[in-house]
N, C-alpha and C. Protein backbone atom coordinates (compact mmCIF):
# COMPACT_ATOMS: atom_id res chain seq x y z
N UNK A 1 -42.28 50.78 0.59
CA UNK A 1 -42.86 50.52 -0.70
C UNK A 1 -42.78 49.01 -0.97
N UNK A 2 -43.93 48.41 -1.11
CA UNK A 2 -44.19 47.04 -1.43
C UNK A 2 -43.61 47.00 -3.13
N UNK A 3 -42.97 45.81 -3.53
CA UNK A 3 -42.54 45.49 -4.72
C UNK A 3 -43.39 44.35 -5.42
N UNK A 4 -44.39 44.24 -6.54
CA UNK A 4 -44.94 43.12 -6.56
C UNK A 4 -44.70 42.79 -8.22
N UNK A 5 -44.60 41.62 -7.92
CA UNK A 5 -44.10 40.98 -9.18
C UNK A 5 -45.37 40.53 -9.96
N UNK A 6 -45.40 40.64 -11.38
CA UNK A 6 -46.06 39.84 -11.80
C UNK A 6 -46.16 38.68 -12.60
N UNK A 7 -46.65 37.28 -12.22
CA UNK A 7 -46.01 36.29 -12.53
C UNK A 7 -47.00 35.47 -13.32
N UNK A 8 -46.63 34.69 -14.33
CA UNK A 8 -47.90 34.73 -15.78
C UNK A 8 -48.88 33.63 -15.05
N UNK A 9 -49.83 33.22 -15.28
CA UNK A 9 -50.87 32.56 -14.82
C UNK A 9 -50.83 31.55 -15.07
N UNK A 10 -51.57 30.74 -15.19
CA UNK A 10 -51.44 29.05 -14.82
C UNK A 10 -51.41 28.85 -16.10
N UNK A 11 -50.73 27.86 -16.89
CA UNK A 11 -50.48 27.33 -18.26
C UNK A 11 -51.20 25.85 -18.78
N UNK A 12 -51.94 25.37 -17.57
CA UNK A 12 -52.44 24.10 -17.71
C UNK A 12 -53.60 24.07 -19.03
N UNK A 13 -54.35 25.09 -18.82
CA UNK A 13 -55.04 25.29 -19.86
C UNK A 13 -54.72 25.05 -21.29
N UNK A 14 -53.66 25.57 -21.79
CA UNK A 14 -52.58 25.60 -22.80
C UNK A 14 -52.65 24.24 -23.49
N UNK A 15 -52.23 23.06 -22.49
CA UNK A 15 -52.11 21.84 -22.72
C UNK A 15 -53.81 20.77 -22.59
N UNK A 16 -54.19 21.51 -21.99
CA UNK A 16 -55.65 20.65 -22.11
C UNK A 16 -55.91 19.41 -22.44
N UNK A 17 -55.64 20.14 -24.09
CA UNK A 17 -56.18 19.35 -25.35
C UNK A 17 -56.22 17.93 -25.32
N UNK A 18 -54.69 17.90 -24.53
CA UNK A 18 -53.82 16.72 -24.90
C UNK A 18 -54.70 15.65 -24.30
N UNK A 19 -55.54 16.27 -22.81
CA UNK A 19 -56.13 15.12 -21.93
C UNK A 19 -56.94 14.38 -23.24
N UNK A 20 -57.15 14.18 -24.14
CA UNK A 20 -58.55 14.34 -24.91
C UNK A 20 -58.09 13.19 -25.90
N UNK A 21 -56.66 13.31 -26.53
CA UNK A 21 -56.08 13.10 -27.40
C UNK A 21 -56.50 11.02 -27.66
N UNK A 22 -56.51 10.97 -29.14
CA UNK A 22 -56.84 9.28 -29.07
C UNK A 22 -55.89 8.97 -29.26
N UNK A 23 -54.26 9.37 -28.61
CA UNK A 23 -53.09 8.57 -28.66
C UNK A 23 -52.95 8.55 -26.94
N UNK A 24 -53.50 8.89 -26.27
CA UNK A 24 -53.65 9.31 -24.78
C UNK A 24 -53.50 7.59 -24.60
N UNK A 25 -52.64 7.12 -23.96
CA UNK A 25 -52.40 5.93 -23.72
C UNK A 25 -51.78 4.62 -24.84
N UNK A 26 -51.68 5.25 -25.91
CA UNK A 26 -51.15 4.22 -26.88
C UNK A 26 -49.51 4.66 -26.88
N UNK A 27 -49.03 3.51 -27.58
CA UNK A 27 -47.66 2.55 -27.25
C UNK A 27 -46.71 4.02 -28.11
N UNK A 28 -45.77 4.87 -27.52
CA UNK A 28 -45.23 6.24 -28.17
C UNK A 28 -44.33 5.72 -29.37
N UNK A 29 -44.05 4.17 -29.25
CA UNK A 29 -43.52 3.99 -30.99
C UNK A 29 -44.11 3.66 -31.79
N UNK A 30 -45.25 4.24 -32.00
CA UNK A 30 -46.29 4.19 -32.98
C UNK A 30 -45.91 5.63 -33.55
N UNK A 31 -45.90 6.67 -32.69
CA UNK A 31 -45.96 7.97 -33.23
C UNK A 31 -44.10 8.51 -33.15
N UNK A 32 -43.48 7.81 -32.93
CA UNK A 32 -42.26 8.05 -32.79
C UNK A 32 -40.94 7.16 -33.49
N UNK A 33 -40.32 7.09 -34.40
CA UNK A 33 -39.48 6.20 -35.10
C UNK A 33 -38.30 6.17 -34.58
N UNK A 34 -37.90 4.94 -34.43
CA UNK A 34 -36.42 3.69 -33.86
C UNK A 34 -35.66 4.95 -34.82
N UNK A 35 -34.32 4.74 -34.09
CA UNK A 35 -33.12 5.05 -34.63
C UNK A 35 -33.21 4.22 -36.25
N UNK A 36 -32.98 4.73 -36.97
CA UNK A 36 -32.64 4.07 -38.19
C UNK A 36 -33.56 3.83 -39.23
N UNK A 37 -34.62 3.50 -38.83
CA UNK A 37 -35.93 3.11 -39.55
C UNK A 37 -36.36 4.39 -40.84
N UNK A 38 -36.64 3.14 -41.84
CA UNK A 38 -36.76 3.84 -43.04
C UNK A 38 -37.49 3.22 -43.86
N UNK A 39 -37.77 3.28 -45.18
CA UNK A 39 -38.72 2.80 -45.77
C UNK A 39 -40.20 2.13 -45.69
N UNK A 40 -39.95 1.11 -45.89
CA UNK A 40 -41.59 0.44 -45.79
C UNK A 40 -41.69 0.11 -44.35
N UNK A 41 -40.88 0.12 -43.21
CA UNK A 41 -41.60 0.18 -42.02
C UNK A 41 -42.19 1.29 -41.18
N UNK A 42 -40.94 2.64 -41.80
CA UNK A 42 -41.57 3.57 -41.21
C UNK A 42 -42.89 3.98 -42.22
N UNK A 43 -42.86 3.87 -43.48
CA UNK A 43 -44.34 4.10 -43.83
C UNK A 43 -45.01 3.63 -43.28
N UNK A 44 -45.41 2.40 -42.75
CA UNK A 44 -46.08 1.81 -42.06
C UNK A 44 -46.65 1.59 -40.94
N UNK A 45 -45.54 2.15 -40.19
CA UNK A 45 -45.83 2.82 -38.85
C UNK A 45 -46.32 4.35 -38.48
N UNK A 46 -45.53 5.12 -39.22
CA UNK A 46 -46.49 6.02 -39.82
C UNK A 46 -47.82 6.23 -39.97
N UNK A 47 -48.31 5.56 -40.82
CA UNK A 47 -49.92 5.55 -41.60
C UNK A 47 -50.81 4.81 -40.17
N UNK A 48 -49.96 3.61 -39.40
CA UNK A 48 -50.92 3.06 -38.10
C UNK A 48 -51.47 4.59 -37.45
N UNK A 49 -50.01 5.46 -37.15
CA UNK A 49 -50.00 6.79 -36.21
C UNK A 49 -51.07 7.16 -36.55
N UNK A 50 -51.05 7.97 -38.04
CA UNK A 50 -52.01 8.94 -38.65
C UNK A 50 -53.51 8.22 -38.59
N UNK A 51 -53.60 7.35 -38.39
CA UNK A 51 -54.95 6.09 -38.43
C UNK A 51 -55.77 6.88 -36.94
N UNK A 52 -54.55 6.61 -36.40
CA UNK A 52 -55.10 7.23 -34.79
C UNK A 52 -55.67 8.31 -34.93
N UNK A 53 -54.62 9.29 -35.12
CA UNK A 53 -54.96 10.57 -35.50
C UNK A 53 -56.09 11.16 -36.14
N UNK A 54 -56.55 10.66 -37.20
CA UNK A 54 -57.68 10.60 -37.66
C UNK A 54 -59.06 10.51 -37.24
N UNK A 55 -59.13 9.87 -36.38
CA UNK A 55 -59.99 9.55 -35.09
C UNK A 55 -60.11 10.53 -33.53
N UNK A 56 -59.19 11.03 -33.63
CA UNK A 56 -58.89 12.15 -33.01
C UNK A 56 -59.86 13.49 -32.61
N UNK A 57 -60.66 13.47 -31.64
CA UNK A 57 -61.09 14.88 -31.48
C UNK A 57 -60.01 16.25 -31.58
N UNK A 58 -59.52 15.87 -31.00
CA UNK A 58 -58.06 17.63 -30.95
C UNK A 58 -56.55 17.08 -32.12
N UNK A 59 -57.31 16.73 -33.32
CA UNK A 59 -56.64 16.74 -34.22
C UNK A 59 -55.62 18.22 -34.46
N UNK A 60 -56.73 18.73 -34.97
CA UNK A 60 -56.46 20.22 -34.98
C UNK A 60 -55.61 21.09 -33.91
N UNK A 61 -55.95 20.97 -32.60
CA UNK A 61 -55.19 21.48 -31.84
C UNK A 61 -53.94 21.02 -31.95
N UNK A 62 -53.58 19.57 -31.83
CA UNK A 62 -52.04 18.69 -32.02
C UNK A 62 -51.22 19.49 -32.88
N UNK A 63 -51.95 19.31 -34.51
CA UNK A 63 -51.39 19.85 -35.33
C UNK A 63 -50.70 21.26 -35.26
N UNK A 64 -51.62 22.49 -34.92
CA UNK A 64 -51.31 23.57 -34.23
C UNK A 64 -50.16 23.85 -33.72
N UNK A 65 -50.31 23.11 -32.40
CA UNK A 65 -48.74 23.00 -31.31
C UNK A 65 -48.18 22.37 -32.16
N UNK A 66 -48.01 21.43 -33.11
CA UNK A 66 -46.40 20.85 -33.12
C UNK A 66 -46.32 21.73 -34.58
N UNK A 67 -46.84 22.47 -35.04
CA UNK A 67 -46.33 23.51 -36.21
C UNK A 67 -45.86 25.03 -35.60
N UNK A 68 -46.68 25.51 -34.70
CA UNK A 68 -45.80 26.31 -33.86
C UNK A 68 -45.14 26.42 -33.04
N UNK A 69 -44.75 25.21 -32.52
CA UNK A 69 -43.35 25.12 -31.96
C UNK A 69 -42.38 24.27 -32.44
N UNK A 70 -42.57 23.77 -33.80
CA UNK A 70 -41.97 23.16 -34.60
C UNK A 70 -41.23 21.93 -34.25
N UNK A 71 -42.30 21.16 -33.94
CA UNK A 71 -41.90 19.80 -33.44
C UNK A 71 -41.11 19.30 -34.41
N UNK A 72 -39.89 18.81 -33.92
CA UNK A 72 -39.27 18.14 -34.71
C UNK A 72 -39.26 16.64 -34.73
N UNK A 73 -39.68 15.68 -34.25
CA UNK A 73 -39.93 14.47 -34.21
C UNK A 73 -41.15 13.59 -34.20
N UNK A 74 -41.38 12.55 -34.92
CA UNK A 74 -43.04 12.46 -34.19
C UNK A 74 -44.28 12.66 -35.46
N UNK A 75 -45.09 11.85 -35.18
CA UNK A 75 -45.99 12.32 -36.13
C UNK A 75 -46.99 13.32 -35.14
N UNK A 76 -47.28 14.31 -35.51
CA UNK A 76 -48.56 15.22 -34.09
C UNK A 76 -49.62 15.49 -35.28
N UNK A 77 -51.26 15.47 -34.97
CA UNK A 77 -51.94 16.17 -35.76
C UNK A 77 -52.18 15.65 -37.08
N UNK A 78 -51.81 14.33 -37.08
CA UNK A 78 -51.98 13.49 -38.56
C UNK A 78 -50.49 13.90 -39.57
N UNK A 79 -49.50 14.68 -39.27
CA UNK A 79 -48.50 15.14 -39.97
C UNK A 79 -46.89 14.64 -39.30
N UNK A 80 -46.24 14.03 -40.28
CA UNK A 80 -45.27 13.43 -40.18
C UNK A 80 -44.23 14.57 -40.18
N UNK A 81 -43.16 13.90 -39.72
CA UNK A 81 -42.11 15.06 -39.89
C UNK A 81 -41.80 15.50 -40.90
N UNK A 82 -41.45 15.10 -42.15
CA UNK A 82 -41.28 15.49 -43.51
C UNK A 82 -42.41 16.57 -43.73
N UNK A 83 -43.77 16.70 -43.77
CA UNK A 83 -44.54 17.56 -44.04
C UNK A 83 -45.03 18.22 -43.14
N UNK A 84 -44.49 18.25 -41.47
CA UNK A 84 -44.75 19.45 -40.96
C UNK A 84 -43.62 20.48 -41.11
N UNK A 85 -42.51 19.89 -41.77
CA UNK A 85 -41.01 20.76 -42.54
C UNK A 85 -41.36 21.64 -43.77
N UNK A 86 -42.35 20.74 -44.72
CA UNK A 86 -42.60 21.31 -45.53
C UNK A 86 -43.70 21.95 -45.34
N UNK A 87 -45.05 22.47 -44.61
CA UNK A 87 -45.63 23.12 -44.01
C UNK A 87 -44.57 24.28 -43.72
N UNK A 88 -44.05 24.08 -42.56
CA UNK A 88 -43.37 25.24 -41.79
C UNK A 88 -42.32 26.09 -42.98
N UNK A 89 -42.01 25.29 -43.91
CA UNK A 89 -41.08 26.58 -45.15
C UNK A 89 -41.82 26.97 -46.09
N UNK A 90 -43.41 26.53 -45.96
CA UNK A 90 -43.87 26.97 -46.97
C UNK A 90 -43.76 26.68 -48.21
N UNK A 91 -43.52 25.35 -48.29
CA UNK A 91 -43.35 24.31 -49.49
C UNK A 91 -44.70 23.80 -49.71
């Protein structure tokens, strides 16, 4: 008796999107904040991110993935961490 496993299919698809993305090559501390950073720089750096984002064909998809798997860092999808928190509790 042959035993055959079944093993889930290719996942590349899944991630696609990302090839697409208009942060696809830009500098990751744009969308990602220094230890410490607060106020008027991270607003600022911030709003550059979301600038990108905006421009973005797979806005929507970004957003998506980093609300269901609950990205915790990062701006993804035009949404900063503070309001993909408050998104995800339903605030």
């Amino acid at each position: 008796m042959t035993l055959h496993q079944h093993l889930p299919g290719p996942t590349a698809e899944l991630w696609e999107w990302q090839l697409f993305g208009a942060c696809r090559g830009a500098e990751s501390e744009v969308f990602y904040h220094p230890e410490g950073e607060r106020g008027r720089a991270r607003l600022q750096r911030e709003r550059r991110a979301k600038a990108i984002c905006h421009t973005c064909p797979v806005l929507l998809e970004c957003r998506r993935h980093a609300l269901e798997t609950q990205e915790p860092y990062g701006v993804w999808g035009g949404l900063g961490e503070n309001e993909r928190h408050a998104l995800i509790r339903g605030i």
